[in-house]
N, C-alpha and C. Protein backbone atom coordinates (compact mmCIF):
# COMPACT_ATOMS: atom_id res chain seq x y z
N UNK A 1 11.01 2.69 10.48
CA UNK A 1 9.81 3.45 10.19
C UNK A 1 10.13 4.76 9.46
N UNK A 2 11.22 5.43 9.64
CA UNK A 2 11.67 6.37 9.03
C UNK A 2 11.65 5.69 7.46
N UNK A 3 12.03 4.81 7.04
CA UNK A 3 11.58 4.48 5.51
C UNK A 3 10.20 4.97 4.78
N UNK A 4 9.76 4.13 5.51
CA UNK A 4 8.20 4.38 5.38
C UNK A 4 7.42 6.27 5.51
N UNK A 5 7.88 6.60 6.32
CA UNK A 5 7.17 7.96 6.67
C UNK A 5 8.07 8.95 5.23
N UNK A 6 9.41 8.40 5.20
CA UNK A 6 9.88 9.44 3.86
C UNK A 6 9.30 8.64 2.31
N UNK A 7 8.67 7.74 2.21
CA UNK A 7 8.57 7.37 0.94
C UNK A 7 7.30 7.42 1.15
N UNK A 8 6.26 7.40 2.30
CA UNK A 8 5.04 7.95 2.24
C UNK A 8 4.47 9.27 1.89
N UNK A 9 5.77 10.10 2.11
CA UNK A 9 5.23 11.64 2.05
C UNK A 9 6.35 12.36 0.44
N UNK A 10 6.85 11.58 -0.29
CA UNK A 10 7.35 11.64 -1.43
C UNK A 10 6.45 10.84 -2.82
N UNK A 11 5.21 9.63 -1.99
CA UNK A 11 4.82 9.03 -3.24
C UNK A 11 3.57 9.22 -2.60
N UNK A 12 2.91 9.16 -1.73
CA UNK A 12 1.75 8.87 -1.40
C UNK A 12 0.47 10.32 -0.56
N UNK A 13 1.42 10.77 0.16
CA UNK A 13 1.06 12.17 1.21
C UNK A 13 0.02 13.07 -0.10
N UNK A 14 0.32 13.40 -0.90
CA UNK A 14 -0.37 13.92 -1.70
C UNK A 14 -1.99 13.63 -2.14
N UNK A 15 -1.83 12.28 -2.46
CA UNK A 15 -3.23 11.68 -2.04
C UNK A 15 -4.20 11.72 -1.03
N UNK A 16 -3.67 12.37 -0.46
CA UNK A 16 -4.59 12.00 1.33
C UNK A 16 -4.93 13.84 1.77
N UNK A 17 -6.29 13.95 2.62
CA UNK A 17 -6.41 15.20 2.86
C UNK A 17 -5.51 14.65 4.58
N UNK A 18 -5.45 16.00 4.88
CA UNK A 18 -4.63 16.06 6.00
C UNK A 18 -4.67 15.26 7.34
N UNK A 19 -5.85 14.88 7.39
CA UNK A 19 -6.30 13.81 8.72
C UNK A 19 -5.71 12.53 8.55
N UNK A 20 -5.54 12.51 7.28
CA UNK A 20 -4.63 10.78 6.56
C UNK A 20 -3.36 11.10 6.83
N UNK A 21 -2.52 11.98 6.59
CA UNK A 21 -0.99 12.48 6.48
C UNK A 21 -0.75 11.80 8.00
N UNK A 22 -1.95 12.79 8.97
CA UNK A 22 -1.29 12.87 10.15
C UNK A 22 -1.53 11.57 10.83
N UNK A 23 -2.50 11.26 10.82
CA UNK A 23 -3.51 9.32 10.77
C UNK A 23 -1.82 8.40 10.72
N UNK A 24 -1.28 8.80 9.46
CA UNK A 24 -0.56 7.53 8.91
C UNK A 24 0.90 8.22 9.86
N UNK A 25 1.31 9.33 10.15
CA UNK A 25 2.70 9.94 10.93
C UNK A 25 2.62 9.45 11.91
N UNK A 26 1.19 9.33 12.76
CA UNK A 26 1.15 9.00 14.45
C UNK A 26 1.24 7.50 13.79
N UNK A 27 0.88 6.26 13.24
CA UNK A 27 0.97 5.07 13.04
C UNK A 27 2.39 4.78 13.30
N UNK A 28 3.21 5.32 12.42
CA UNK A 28 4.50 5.02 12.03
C UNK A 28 5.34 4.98 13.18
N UNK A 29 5.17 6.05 14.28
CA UNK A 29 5.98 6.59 15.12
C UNK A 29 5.36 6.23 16.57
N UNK A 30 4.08 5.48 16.44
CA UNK A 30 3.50 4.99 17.76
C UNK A 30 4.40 3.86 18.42
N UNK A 31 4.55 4.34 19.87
CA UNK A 31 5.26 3.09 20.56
C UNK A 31 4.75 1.67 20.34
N UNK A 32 3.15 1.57 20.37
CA UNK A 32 2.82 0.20 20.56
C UNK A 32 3.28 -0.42 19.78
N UNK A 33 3.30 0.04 17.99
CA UNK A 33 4.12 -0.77 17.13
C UNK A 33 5.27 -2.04 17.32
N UNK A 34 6.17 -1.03 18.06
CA UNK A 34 7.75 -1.05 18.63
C UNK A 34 7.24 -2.35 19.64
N UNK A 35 6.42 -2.42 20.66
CA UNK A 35 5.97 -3.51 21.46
C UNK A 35 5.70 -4.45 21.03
N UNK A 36 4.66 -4.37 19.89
CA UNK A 36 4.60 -5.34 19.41
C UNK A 36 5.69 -5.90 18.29
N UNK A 37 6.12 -5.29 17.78
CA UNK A 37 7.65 -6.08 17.22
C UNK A 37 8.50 -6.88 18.49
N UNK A 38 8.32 -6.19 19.26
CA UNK A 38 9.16 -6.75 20.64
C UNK A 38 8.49 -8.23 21.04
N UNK A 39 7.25 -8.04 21.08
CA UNK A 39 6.17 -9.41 21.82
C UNK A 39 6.14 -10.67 20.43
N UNK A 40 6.69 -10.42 19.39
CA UNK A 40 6.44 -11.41 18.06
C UNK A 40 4.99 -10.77 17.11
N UNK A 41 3.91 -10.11 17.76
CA UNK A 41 2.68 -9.79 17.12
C UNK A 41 2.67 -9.43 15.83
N UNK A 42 3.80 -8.91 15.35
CA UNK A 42 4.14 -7.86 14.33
C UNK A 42 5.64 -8.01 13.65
N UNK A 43 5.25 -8.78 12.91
CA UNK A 43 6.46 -9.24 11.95
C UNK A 43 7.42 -8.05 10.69
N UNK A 44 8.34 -7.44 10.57
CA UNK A 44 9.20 -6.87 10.22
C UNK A 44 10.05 -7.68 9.33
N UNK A 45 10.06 -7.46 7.86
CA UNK A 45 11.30 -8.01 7.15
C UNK A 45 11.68 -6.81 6.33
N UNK A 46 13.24 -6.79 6.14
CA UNK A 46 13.50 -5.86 5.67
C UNK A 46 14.45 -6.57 4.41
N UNK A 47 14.65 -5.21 3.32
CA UNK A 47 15.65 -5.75 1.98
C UNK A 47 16.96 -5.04 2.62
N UNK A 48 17.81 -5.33 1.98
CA UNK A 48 19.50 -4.06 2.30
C UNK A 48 19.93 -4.11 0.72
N UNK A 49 20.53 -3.32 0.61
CA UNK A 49 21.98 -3.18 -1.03
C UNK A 49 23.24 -2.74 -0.36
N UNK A 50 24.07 -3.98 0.20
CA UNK A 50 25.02 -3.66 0.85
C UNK A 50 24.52 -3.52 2.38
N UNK A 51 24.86 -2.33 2.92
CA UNK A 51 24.84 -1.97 4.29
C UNK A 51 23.30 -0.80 4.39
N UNK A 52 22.82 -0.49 2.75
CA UNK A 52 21.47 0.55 3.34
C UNK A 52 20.12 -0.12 3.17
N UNK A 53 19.36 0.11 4.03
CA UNK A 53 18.18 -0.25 3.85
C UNK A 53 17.36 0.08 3.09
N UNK A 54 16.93 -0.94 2.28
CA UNK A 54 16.11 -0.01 0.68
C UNK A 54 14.39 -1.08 0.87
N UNK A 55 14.26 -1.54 1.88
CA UNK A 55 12.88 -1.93 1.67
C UNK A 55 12.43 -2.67 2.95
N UNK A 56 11.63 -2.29 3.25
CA UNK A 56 10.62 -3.13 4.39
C UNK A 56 9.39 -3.80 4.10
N UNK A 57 9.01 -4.66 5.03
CA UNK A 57 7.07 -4.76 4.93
C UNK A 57 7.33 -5.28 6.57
N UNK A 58 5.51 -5.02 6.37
CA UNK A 58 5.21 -5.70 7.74
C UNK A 58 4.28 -6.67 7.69
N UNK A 59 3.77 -7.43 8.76
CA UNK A 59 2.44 -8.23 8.76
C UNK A 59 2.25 -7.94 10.27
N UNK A 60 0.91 -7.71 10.16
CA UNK A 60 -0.12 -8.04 11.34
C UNK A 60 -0.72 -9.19 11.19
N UNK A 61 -1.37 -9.51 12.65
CA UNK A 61 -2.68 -10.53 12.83
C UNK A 61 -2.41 -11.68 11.72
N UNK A 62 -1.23 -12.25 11.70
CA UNK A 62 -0.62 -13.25 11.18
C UNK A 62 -0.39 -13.27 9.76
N UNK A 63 -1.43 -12.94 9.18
CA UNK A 63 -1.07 -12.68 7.48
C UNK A 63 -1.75 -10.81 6.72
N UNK A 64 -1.45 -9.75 7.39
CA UNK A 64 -2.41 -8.61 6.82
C UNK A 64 -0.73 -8.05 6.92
N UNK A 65 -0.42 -7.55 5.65
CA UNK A 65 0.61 -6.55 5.04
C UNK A 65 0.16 -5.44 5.39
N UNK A 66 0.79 -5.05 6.54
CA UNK A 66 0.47 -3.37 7.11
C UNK A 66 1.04 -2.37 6.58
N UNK A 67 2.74 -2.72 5.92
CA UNK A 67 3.46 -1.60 5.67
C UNK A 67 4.42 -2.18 5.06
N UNK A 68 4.38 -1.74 3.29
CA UNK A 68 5.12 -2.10 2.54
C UNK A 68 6.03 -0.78 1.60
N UNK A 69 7.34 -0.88 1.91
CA UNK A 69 7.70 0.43 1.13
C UNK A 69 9.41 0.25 0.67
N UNK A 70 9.57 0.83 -0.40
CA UNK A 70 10.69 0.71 -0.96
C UNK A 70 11.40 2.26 -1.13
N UNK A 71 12.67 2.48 -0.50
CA UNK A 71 13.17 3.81 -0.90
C UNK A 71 13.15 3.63 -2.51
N UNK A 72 13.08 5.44 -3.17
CA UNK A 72 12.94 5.55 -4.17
C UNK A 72 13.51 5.13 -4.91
N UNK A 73 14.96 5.08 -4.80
CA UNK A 73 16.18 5.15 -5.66
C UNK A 73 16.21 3.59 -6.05
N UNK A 74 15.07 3.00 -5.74
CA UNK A 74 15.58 1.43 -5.56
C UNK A 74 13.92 0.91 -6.14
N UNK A 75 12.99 2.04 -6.41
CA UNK A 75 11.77 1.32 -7.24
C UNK A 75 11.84 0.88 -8.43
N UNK A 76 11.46 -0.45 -8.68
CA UNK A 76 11.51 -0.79 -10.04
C UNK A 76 12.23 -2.15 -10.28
N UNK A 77 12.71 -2.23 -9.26
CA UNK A 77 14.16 -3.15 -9.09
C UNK A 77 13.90 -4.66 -8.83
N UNK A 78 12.42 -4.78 -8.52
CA UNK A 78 12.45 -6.21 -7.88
C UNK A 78 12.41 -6.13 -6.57
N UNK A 79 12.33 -4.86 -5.69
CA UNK A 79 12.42 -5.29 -4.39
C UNK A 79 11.64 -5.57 -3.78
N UNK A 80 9.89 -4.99 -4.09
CA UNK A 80 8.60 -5.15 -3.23
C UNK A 80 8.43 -6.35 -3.73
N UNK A 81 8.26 -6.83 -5.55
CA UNK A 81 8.05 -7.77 -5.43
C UNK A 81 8.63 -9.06 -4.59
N UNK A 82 10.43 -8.77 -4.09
CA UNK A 82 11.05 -10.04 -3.51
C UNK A 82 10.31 -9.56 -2.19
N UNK A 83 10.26 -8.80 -1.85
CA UNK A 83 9.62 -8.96 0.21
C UNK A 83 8.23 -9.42 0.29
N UNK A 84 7.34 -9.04 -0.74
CA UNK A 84 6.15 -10.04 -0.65
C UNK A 84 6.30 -11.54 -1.44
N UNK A 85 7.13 -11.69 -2.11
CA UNK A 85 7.70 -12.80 -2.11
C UNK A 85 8.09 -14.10 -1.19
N UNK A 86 8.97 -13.26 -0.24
CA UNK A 86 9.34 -13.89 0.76
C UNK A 86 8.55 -13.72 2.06
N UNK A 87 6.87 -13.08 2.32
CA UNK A 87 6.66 -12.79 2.78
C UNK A 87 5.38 -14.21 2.81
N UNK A 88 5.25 -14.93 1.42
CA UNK A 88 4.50 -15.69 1.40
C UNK A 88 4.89 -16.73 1.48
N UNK A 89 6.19 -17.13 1.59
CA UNK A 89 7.03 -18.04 1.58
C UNK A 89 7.20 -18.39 3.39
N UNK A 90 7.47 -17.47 3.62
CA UNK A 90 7.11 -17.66 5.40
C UNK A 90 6.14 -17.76 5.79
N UNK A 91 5.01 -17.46 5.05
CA UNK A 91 3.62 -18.08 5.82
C UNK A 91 3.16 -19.39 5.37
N UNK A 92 4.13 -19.54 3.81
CA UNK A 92 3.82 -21.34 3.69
C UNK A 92 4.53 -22.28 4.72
N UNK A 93 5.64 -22.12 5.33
CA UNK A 93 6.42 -22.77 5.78
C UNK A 93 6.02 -22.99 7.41
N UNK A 94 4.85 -21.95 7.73
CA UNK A 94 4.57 -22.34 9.23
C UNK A 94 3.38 -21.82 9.63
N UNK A 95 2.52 -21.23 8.69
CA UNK A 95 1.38 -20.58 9.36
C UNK A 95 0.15 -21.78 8.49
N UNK A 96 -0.62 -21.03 9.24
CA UNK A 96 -2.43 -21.71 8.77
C UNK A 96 -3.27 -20.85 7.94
N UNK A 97 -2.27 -19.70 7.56
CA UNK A 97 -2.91 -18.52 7.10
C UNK A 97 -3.39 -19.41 5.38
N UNK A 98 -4.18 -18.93 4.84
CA UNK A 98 -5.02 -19.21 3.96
C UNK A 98 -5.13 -17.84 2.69
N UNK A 99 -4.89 -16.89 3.23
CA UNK A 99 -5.30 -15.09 1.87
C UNK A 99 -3.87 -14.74 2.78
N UNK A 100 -3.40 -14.02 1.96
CA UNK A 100 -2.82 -12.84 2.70
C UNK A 100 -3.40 -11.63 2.34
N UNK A 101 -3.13 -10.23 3.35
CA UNK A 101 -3.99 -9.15 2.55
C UNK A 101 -3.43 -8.31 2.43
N UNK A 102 -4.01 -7.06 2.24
CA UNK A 102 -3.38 -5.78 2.48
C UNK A 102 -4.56 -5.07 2.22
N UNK A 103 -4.85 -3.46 2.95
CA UNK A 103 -5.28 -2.26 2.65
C UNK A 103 -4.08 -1.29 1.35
N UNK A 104 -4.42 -1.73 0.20
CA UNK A 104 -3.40 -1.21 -0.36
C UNK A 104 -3.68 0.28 -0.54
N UNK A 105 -2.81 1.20 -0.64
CA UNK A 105 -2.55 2.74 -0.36
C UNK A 105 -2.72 2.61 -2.28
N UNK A 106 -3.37 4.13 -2.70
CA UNK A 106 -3.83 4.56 -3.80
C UNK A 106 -2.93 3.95 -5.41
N UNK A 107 -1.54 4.32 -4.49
CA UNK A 107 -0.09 4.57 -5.14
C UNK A 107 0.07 2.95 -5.42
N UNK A 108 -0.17 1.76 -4.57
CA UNK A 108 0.16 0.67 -4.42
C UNK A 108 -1.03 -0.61 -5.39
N UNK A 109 -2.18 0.00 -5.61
CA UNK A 109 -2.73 -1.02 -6.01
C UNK A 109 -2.84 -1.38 -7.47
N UNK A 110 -2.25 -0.76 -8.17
CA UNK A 110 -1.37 -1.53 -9.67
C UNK A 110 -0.36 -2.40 -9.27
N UNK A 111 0.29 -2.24 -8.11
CA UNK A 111 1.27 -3.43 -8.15
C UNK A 111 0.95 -4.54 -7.69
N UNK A 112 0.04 -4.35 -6.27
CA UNK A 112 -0.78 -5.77 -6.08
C UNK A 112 -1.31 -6.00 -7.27
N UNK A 113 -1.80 -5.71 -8.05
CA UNK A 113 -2.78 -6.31 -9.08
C UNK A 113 -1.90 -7.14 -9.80
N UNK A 114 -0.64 -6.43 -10.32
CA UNK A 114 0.26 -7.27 -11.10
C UNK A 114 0.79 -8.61 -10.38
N UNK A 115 1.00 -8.40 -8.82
CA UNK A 115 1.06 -9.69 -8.06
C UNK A 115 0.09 -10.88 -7.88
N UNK A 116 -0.98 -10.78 -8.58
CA UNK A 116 -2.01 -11.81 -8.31
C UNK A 116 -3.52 -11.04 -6.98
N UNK A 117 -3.16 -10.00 -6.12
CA UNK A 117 -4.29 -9.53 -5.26
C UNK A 117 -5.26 -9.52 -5.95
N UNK A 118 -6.47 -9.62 -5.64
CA UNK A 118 -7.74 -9.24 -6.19
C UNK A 118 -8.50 -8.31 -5.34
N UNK A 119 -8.87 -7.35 -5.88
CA UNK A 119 -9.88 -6.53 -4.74
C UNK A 119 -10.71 -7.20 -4.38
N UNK A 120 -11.03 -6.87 -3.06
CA UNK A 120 -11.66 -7.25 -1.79
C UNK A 120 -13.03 -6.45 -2.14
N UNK A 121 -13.19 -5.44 -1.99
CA UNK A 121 -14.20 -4.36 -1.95
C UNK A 121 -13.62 -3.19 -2.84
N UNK A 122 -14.43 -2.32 -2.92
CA UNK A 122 -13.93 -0.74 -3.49
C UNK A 122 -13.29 -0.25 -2.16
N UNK A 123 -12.28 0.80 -3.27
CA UNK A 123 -11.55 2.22 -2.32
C UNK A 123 -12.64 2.48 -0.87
N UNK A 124 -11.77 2.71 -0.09
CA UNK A 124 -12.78 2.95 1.43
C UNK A 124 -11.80 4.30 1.94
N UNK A 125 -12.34 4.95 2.94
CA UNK A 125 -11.36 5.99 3.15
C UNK A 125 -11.90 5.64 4.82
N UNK A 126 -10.98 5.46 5.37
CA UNK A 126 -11.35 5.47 6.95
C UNK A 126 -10.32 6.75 7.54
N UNK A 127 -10.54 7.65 8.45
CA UNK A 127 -9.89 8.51 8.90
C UNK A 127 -8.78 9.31 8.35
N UNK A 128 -9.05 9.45 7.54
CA UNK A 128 -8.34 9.94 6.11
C UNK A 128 -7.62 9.28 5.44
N UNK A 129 -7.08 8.19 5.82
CA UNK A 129 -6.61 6.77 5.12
C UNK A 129 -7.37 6.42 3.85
N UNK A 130 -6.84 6.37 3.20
CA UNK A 130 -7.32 5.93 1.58
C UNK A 130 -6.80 4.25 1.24
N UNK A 131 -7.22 3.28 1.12
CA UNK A 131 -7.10 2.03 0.62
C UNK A 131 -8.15 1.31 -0.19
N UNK A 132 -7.76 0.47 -0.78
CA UNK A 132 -8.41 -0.50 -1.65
C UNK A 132 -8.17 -1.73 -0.77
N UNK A 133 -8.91 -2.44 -0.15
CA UNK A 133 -8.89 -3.94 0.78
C UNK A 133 -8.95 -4.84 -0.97
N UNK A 134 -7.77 -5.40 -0.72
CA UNK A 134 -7.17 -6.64 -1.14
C UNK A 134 -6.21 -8.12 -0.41
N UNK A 135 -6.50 -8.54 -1.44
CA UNK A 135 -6.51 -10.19 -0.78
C UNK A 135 -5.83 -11.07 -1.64
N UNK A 136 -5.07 -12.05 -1.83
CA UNK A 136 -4.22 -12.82 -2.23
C UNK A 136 -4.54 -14.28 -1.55
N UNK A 137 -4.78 -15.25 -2.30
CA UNK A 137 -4.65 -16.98 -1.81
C UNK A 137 -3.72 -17.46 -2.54
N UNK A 138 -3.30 -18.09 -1.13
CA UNK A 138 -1.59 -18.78 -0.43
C UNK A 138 -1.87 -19.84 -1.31
């Protein structure tokens, strides 16, 4: 999660009035997360280059991309596209899932677009959270 909270507040924090900053800090760093990675609920894949970690995502509720982020030094490279890559590749191989989605963050929704997502609805701002609801069919 430390990935995420430093490449949130280097590409994204700026976008958001302060109730979002802090909205998305308590997310990152909430225990239940951690439980649910523990219980299976909450799926975790990560990229490496060598021995450092240069990319994560997550999924909730079987197919919703909660948290997708690439350290900086490593944007550009192919890496978000390979983790949602392989992110759909595991839900062909055993799920019933049908869309995959995401709330994509301000910063993020040129790249879903280039991946095939289609917006869902317009920009929504819930609790200072800023996203565009997008959707992808498997």
């Amino acid at each position: 999660m430390a990935l995420a909270w430093r490449t949130f507040l280097q590409f994204e924090a700026e976008d958001y009035p302060q109730e979002g900053v802090e909205n998305f800090e308590r997310f990152v760093t909430d225990s239940t997360i951690h439980r649910m990675f523990i219980i299976g609920s909450y799926h975790l894949f990560v990229a490496y280059a060598g021995t450092t970690l240069v990319g994560m995502i997550t999924l909730r509720e079987t197919s919703h991309i909660s948290l997708l982020f690439v350290d900086a030094k490593y944007h550009r490279q192919g890496i978000g596209r390979a983790l949602v890559q392989y992110v759909r590749s595991f839900l062909a191989s055993g799920s019933r899932a049908t869309h995959l989605t995401v709330n994509a963050s301000p910063y993020g929704v040129e790249f879903y677009h280039k991946l095939g997502f289609r917006d869902v609805r317009p920009q929504e701002q819930k609790d200072g959270i800023i996203y565009t609801p997008m959707e992808f069919v498997l």
